[in-house]
PDB file of N, CA and C in Angstrom:
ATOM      1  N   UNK A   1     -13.839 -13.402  35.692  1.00  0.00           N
ATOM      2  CA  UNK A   1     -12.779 -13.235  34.716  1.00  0.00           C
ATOM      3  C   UNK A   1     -12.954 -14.075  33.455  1.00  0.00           C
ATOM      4  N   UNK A   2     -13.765 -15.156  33.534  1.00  0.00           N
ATOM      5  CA  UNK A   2     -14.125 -16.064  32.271  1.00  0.00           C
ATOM      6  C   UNK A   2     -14.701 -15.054  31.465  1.00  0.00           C
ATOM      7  N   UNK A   3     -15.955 -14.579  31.511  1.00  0.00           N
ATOM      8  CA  UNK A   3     -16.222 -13.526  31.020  1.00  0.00           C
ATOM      9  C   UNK A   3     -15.584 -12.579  30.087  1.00  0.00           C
ATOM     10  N   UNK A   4     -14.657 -11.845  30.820  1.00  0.00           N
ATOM     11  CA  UNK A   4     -13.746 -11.118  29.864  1.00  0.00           C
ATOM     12  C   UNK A   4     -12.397 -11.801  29.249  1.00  0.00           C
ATOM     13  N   UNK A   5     -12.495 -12.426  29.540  1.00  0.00           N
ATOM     14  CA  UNK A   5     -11.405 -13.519  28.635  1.00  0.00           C
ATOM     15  C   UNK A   5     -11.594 -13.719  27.398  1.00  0.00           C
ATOM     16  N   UNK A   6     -12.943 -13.767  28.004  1.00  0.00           N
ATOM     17  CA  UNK A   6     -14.355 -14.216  26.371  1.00  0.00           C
ATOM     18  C   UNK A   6     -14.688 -13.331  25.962  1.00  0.00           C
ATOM     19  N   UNK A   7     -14.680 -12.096  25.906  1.00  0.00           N
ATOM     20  CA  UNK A   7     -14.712 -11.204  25.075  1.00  0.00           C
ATOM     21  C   UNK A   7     -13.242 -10.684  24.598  1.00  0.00           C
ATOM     22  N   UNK A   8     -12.389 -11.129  25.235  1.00  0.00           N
ATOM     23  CA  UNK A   8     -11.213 -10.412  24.738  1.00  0.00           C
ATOM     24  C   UNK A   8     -10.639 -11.200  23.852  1.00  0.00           C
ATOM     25  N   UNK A   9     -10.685 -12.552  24.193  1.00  0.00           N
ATOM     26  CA  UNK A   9     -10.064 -13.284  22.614  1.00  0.00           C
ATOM     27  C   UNK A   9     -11.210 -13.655  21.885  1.00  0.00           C
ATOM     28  N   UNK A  10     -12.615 -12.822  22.172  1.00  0.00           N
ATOM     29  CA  UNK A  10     -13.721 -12.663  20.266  1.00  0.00           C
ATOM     30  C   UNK A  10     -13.904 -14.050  20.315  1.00  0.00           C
ATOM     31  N   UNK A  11     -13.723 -14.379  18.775  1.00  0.00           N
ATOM     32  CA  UNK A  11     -14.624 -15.717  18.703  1.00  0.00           C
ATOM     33  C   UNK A  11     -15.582 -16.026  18.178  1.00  0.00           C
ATOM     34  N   UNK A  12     -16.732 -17.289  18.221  1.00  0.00           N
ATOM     35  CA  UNK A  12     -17.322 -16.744  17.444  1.00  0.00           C
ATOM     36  C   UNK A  12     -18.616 -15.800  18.164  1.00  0.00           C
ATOM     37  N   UNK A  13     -19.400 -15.374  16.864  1.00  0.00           N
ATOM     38  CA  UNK A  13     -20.542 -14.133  18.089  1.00  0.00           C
ATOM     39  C   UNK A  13     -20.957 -14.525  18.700  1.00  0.00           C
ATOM     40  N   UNK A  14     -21.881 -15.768  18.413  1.00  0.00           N
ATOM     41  CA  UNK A  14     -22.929 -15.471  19.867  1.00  0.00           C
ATOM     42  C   UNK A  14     -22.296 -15.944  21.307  1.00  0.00           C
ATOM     43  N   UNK A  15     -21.598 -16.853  21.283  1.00  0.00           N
ATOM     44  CA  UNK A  15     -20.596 -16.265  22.527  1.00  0.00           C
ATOM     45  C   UNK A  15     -20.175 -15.112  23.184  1.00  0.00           C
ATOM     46  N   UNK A  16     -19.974 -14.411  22.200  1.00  0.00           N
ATOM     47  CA  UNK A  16     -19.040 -13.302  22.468  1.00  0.00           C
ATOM     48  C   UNK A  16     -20.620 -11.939  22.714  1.00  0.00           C
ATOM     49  N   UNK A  17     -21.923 -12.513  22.256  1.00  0.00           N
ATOM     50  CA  UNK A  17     -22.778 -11.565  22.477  1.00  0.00           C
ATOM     51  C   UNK A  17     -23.451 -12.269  24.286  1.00  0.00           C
ATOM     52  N   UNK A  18     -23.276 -13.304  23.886  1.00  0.00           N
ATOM     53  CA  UNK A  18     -23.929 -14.456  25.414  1.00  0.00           C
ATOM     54  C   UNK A  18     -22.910 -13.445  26.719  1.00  0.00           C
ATOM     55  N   UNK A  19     -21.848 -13.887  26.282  1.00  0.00           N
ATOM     56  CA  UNK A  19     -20.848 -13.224  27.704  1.00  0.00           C
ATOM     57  C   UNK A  19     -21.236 -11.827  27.892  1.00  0.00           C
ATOM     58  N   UNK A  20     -21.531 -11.096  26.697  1.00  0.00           N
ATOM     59  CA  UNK A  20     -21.644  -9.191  26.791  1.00  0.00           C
ATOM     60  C   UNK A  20     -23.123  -9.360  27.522  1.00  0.00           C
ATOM     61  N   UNK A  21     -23.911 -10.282  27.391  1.00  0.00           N
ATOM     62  CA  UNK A  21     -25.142  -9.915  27.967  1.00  0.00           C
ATOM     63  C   UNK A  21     -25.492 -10.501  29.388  1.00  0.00           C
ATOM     64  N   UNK A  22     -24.525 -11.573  29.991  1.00  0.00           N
ATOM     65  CA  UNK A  22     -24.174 -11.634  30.906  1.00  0.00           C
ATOM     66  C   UNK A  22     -23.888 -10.485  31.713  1.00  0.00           C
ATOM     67  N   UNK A  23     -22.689  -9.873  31.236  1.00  0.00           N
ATOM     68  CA  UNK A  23     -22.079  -8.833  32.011  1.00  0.00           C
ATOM     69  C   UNK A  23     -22.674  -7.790  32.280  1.00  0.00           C
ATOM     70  N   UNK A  24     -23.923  -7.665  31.238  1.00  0.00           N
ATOM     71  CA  UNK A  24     -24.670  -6.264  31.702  1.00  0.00           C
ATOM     72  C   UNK A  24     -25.646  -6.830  32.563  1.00  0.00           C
ATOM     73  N   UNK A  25     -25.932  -7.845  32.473  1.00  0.00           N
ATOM     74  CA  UNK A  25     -26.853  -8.205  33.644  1.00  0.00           C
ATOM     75  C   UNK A  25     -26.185  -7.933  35.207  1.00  0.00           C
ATOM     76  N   UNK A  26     -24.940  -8.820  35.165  1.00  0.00           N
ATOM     77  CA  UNK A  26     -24.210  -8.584  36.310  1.00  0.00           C
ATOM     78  C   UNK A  26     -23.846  -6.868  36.802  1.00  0.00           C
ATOM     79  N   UNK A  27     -23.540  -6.665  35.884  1.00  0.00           N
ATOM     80  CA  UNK A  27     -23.145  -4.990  36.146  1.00  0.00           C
ATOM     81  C   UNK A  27     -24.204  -4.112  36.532  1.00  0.00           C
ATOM     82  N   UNK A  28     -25.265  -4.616  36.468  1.00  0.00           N
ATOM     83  CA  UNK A  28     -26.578  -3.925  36.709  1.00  0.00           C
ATOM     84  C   UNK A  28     -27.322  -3.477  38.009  1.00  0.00           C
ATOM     85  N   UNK A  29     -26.101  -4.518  39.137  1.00  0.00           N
ATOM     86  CA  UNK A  29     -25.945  -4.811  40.201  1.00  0.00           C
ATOM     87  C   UNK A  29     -25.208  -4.219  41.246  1.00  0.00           C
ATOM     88  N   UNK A  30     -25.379  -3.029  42.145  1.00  0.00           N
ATOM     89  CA  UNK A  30     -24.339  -2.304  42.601  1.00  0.00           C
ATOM     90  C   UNK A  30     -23.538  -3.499  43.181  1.00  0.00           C
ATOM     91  N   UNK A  31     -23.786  -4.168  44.154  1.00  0.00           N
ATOM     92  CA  UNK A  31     -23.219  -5.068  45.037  1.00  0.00           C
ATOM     93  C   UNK A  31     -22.480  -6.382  44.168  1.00  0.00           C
ATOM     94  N   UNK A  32     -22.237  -6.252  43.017  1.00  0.00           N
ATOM     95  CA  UNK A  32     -21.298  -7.019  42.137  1.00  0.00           C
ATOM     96  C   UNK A  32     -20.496  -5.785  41.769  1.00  0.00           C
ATOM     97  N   UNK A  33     -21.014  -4.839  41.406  1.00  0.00           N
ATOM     98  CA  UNK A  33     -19.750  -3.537  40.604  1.00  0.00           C
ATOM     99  C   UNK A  33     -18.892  -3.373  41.783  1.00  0.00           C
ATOM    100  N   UNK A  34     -19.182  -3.189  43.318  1.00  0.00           N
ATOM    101  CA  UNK A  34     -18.923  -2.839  43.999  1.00  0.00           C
ATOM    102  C   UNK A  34     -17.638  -4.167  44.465  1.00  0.00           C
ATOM    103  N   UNK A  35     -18.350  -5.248  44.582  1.00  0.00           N
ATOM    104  CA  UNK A  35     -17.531  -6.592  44.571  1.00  0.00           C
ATOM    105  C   UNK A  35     -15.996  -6.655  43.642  1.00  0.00           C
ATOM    106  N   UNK A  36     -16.121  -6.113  42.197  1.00  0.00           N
ATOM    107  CA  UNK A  36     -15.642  -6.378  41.175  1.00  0.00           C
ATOM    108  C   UNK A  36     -14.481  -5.541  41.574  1.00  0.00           C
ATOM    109  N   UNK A  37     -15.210  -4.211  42.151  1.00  0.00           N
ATOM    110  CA  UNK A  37     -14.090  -3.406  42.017  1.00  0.00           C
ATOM    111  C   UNK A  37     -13.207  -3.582  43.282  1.00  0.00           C
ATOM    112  N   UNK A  38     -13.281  -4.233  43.665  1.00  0.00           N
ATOM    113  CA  UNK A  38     -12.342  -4.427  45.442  1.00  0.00           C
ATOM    114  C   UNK A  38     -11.409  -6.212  45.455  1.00  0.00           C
ATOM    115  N   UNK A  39     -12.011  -6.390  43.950  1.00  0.00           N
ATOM    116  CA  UNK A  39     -11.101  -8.141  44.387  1.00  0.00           C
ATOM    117  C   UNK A  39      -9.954  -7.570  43.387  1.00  0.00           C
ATOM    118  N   UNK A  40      -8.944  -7.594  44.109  1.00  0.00           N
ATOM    119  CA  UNK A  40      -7.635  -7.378  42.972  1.00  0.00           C
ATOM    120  C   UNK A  40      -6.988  -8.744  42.111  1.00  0.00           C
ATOM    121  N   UNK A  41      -6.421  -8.623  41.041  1.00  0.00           N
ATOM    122  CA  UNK A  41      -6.148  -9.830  40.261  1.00  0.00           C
ATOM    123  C   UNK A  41      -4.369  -9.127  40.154  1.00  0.00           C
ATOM    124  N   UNK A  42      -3.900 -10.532  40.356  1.00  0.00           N
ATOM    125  CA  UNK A  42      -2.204 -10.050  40.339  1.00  0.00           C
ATOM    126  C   UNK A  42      -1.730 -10.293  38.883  1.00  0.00           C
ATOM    127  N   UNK A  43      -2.239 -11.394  38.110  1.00  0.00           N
ATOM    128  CA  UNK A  43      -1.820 -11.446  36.788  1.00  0.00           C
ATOM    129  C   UNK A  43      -2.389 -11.842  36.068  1.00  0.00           C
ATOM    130  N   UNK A  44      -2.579 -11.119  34.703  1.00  0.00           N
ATOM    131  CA  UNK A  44      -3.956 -11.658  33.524  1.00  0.00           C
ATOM    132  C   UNK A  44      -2.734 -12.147  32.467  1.00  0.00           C
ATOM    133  N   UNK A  45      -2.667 -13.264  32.720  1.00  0.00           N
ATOM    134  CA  UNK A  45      -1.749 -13.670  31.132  1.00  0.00           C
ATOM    135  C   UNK A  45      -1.898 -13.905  30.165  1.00  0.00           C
ATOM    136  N   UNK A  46      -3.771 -14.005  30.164  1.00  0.00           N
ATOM    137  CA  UNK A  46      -4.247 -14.086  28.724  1.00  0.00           C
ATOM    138  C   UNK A  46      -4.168 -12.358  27.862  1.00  0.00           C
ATOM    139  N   UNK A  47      -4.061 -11.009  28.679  1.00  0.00           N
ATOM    140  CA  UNK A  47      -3.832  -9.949  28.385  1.00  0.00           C
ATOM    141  C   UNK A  47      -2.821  -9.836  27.781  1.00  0.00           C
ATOM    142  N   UNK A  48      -2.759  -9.696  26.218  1.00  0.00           N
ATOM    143  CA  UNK A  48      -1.556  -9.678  25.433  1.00  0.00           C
ATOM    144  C   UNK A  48      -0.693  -7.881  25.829  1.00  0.00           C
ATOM    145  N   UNK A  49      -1.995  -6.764  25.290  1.00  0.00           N
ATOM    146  CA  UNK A  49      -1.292  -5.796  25.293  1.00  0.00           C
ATOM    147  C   UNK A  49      -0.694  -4.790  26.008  1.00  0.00           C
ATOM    148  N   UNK A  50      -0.249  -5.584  27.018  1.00  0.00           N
ATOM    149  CA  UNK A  50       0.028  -4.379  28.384  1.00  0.00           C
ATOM    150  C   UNK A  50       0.146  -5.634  29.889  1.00  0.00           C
ATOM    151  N   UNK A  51       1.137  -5.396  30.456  1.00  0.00           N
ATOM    152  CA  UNK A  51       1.610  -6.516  31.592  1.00  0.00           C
ATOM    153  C   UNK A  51       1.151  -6.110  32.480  1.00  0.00           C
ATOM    154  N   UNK A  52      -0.612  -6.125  33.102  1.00  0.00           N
ATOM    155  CA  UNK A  52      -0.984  -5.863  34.491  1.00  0.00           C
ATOM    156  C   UNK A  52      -1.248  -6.615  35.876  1.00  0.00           C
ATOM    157  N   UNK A  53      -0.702  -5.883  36.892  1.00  0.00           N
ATOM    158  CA  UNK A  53      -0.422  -6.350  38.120  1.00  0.00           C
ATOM    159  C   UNK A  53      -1.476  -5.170  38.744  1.00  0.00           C
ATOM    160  N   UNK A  54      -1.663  -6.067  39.938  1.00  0.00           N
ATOM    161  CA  UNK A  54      -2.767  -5.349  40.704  1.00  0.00           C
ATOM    162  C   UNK A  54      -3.949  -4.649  40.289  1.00  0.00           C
ATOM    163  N   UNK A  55      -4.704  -5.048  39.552  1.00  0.00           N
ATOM    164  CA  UNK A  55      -5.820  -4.479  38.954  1.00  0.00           C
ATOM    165  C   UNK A  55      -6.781  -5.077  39.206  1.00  0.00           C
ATOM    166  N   UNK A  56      -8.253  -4.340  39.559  1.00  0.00           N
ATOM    167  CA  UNK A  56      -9.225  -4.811  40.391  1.00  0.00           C
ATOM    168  C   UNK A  56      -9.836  -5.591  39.039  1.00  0.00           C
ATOM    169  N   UNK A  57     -10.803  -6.554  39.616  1.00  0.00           N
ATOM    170  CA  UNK A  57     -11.795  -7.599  38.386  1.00  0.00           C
ATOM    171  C   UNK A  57     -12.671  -6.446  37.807  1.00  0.00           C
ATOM    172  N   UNK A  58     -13.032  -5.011  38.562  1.00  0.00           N
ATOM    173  CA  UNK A  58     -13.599  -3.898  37.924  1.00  0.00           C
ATOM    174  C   UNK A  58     -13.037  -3.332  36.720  1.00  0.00           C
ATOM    175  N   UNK A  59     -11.711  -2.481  36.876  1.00  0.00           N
ATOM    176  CA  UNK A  59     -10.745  -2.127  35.624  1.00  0.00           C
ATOM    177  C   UNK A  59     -10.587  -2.969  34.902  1.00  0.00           C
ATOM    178  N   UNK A  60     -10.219  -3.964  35.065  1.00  0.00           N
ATOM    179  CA  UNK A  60      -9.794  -5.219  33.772  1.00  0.00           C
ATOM    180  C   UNK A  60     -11.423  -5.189  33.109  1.00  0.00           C
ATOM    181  N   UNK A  61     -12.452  -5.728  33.664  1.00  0.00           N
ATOM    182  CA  UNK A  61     -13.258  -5.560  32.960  1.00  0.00           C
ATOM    183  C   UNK A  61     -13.428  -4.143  32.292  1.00  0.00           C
ATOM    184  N   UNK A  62     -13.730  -3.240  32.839  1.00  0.00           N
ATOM    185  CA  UNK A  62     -13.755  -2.016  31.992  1.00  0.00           C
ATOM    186  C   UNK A  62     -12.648  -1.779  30.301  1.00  0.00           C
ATOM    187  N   UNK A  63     -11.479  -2.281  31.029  1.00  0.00           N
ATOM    188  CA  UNK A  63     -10.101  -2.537  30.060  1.00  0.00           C
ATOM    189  C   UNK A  63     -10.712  -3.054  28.654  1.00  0.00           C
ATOM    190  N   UNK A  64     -11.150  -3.848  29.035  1.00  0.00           N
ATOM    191  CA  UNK A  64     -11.707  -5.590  28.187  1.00  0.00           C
ATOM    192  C   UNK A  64     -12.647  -4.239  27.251  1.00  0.00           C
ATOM    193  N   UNK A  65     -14.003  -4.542  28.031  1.00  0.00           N
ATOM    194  CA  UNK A  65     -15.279  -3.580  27.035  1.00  0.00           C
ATOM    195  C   UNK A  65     -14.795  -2.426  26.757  1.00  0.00           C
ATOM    196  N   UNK A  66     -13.809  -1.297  26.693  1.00  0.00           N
ATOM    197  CA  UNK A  66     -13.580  -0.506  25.706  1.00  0.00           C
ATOM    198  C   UNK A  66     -12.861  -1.168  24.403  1.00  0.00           C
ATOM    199  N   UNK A  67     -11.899  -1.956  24.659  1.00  0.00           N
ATOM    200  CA  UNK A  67     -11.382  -2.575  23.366  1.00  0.00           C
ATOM    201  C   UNK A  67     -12.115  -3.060  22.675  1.00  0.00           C
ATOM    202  N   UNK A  68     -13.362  -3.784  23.049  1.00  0.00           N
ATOM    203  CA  UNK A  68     -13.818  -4.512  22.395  1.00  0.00           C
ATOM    204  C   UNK A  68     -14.813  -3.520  21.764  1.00  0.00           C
ATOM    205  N   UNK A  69     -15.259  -2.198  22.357  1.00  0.00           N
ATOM    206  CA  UNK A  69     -15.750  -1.069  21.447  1.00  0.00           C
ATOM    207  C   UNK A  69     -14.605  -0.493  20.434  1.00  0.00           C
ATOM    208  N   UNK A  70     -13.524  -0.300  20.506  1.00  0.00           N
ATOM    209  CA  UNK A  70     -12.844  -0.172  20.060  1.00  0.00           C
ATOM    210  C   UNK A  70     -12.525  -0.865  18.474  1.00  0.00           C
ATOM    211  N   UNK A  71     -12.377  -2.041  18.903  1.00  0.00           N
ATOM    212  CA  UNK A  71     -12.128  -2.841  17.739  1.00  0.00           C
ATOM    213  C   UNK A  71     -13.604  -2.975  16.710  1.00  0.00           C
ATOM    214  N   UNK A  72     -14.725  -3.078  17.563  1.00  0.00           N
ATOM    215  CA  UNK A  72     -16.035  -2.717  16.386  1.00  0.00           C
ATOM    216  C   UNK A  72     -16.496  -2.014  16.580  1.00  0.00           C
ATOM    217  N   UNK A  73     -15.795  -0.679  16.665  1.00  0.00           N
ATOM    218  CA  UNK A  73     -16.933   0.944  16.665  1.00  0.00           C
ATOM    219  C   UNK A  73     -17.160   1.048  15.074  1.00  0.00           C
ATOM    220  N   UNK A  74     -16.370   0.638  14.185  1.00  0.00           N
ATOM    221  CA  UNK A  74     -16.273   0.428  12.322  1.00  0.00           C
ATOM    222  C   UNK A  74     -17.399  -0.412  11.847  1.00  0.00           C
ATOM    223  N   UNK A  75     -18.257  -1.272  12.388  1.00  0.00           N
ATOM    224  CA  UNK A  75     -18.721  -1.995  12.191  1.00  0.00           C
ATOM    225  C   UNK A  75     -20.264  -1.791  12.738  1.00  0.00           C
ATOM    226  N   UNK A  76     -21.191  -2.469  12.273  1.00  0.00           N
ATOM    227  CA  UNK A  76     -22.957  -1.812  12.129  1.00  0.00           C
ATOM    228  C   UNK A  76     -23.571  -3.129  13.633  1.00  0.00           C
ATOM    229  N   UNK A  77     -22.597  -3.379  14.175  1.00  0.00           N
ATOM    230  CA  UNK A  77     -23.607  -4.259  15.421  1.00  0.00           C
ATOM    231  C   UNK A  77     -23.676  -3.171  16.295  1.00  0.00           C
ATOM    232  N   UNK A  78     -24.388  -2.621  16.530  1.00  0.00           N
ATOM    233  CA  UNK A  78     -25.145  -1.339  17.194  1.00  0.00           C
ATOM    234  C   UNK A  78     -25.410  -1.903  18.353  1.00  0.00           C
ATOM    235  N   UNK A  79     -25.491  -3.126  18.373  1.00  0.00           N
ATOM    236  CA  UNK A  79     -26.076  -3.953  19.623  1.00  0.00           C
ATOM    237  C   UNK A  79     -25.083  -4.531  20.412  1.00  0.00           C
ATOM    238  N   UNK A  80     -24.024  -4.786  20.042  1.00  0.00           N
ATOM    239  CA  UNK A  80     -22.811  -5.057  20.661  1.00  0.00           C
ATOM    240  C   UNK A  80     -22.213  -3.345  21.504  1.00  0.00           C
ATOM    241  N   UNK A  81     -21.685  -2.214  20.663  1.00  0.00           N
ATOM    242  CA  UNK A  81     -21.596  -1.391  20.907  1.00  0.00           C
ATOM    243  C   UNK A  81     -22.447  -0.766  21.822  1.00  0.00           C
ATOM    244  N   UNK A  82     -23.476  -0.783  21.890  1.00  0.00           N
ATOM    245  CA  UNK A  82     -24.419  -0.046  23.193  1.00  0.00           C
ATOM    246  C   UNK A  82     -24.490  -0.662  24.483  1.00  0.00           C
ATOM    247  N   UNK A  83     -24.581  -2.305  24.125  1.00  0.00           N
ATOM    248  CA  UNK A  83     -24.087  -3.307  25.468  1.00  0.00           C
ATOM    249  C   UNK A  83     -22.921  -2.796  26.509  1.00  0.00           C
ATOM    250  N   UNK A  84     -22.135  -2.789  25.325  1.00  0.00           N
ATOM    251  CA  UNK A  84     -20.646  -2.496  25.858  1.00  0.00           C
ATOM    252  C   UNK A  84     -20.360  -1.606  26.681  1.00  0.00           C
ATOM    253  N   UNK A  85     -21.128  -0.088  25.978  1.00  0.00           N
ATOM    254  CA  UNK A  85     -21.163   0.653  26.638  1.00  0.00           C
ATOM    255  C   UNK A  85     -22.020   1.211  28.234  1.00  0.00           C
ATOM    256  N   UNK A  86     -23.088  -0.040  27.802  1.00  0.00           N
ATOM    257  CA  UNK A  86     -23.967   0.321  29.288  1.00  0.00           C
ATOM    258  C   UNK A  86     -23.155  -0.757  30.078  1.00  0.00           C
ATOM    259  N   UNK A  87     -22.420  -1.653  30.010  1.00  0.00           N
ATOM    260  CA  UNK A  87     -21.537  -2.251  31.121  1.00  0.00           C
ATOM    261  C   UNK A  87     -20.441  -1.230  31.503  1.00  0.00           C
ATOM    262  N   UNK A  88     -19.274  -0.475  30.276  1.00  0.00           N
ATOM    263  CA  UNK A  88     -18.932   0.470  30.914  1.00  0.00           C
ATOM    264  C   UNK A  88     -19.556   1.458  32.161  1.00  0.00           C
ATOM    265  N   UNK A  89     -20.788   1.808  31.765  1.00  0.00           N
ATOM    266  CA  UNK A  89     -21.641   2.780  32.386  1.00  0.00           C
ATOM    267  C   UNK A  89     -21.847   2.824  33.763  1.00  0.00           C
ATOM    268  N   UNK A  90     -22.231   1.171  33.772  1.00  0.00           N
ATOM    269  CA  UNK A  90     -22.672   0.304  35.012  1.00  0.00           C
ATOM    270  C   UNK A  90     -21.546   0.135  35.549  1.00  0.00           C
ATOM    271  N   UNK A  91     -20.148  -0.134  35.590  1.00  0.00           N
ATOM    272  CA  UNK A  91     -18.911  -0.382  36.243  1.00  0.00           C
ATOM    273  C   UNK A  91     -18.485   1.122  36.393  1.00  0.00           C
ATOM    274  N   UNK A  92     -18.571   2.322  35.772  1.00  0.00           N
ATOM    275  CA  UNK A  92     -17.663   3.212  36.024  1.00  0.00           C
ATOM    276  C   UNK A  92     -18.783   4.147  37.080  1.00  0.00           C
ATOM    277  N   UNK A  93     -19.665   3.522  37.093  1.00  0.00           N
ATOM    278  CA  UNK A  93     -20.494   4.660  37.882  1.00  0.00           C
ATOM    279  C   UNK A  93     -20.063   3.833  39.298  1.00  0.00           C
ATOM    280  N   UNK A  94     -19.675   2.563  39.723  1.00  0.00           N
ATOM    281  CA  UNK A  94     -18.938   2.318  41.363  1.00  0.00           C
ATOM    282  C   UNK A  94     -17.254   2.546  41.264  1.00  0.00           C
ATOM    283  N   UNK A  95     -17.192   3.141  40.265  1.00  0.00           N
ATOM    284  CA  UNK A  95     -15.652   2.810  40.665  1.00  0.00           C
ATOM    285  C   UNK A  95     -14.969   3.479  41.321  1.00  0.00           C
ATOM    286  N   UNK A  96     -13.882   2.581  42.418  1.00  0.00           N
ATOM    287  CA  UNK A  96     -13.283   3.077  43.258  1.00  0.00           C
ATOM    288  C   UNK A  96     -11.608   2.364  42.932  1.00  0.00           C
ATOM    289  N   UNK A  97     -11.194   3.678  43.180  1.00  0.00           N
ATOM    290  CA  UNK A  97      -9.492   3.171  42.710  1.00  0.00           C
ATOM    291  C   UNK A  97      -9.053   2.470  41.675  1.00  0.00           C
ATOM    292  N   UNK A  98      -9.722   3.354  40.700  1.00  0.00           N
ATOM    293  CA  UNK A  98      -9.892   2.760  39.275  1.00  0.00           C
ATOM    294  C   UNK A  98      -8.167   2.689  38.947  1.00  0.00           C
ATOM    295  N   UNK A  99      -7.359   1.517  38.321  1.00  0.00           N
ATOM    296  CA  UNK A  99      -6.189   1.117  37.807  1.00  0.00           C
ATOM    297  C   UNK A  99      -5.797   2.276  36.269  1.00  0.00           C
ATOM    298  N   UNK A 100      -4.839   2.925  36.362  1.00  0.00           N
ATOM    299  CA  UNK A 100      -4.072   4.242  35.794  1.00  0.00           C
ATOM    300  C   UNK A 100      -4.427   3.192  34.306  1.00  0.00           C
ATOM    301  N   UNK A 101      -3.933   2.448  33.969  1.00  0.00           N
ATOM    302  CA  UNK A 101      -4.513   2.122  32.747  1.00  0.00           C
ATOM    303  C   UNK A 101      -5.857   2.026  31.825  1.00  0.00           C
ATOM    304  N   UNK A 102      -6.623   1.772  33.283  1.00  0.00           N
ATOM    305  CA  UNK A 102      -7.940   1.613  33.146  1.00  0.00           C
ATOM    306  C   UNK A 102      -8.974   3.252  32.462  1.00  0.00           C
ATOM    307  N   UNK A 103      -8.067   4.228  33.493  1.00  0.00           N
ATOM    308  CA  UNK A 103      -8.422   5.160  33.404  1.00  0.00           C
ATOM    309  C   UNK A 103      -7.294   5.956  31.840  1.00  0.00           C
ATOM    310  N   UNK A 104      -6.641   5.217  31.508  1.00  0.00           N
ATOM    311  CA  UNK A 104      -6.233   6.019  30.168  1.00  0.00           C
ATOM    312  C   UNK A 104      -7.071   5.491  29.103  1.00  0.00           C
ATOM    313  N   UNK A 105      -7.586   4.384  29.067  1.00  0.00           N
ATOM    314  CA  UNK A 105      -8.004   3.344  27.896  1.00  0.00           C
ATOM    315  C   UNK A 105      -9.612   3.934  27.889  1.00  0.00           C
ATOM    316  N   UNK A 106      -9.999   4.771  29.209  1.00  0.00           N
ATOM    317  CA  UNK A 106     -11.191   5.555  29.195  1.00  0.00           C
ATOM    318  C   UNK A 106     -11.505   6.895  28.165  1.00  0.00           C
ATOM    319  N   UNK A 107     -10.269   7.459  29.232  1.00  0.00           N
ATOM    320  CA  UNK A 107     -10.240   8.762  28.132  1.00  0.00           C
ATOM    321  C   UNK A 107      -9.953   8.578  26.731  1.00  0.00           C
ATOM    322  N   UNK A 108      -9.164   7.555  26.376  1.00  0.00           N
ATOM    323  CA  UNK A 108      -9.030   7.556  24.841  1.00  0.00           C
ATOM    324  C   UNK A 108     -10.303   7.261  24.278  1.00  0.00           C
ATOM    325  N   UNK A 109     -11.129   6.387  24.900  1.00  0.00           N
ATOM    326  CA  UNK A 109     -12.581   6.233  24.177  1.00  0.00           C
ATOM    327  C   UNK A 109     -13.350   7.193  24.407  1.00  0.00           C
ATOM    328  N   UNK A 110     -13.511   8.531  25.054  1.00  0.00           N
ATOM    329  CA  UNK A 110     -14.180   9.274  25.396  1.00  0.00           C
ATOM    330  C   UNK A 110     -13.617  10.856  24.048  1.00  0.00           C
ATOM    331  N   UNK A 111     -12.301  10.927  24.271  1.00  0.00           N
ATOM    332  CA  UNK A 111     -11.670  11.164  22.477  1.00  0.00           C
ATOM    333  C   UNK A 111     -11.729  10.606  21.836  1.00  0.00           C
ATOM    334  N   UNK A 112     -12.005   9.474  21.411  1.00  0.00           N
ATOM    335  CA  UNK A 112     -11.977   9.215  20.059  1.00  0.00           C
ATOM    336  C   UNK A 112     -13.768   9.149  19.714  1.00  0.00           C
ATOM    337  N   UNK A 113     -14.562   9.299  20.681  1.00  0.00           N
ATOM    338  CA  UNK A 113     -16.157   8.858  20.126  1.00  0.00           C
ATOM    339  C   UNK A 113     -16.698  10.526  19.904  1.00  0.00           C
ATOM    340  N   UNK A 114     -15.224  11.722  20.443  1.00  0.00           N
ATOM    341  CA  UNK A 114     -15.978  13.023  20.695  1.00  0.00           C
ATOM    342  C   UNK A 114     -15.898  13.631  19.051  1.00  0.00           C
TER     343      UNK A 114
END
């Protein structure tokens, strides 16, 4: 969860590129995606926009790396954006009992990149 903490309150880059390249390492890993997605977290209070309960360390992460595509799809780091997206890639290809938010904050990035 340090991890996406650190990408979610930004900062400066190379932090914020250090943690993204972390995570694709980790995510690269069935037996961590698989891990991620089965430990539930009861409360993220650093999560400003939306009050979630019961959401696996999988969805929250997923949550985390679309916003953070989100907020610089406008912007030319090509390298941030493709990261992002192969950790999406790597987390949504184990996911199990993916969190209803998780799965709206999907489809909106899947409309808005179509």
């Amino acid at each position: 969860l340090p991890l996406a903490k650190c990408l979610y309150k930004g900062g400066d880059g190379a932090t914020v590129y250090m943690a993204l390249v972390i995570i694709l390492i980790l995510t690269s890993e069935t037996v961590v995606v698989d891990s991620l997605h089965s430990q539930l977290v009861d409360d993220v209070s650093w999560f400003s926009e939306r009050i979630l309960h019961g959401i696996s360390q999988g969805s929250l992460l997923i949550v985390v790396l679309v916003r953070t595509v989100k907020a610089n799809i406008r912007t030319p780091q090509t390298y941030l954006l493709t990261n992002c997206l192969a950790a999406i890639y790597n987390l949504s290809a184990g996911a199990k009992g993916m969190h209803t938010y998780c799965s709206q904050r999907l489809i909106a990035l899947v409309e808005m990149l179509n």
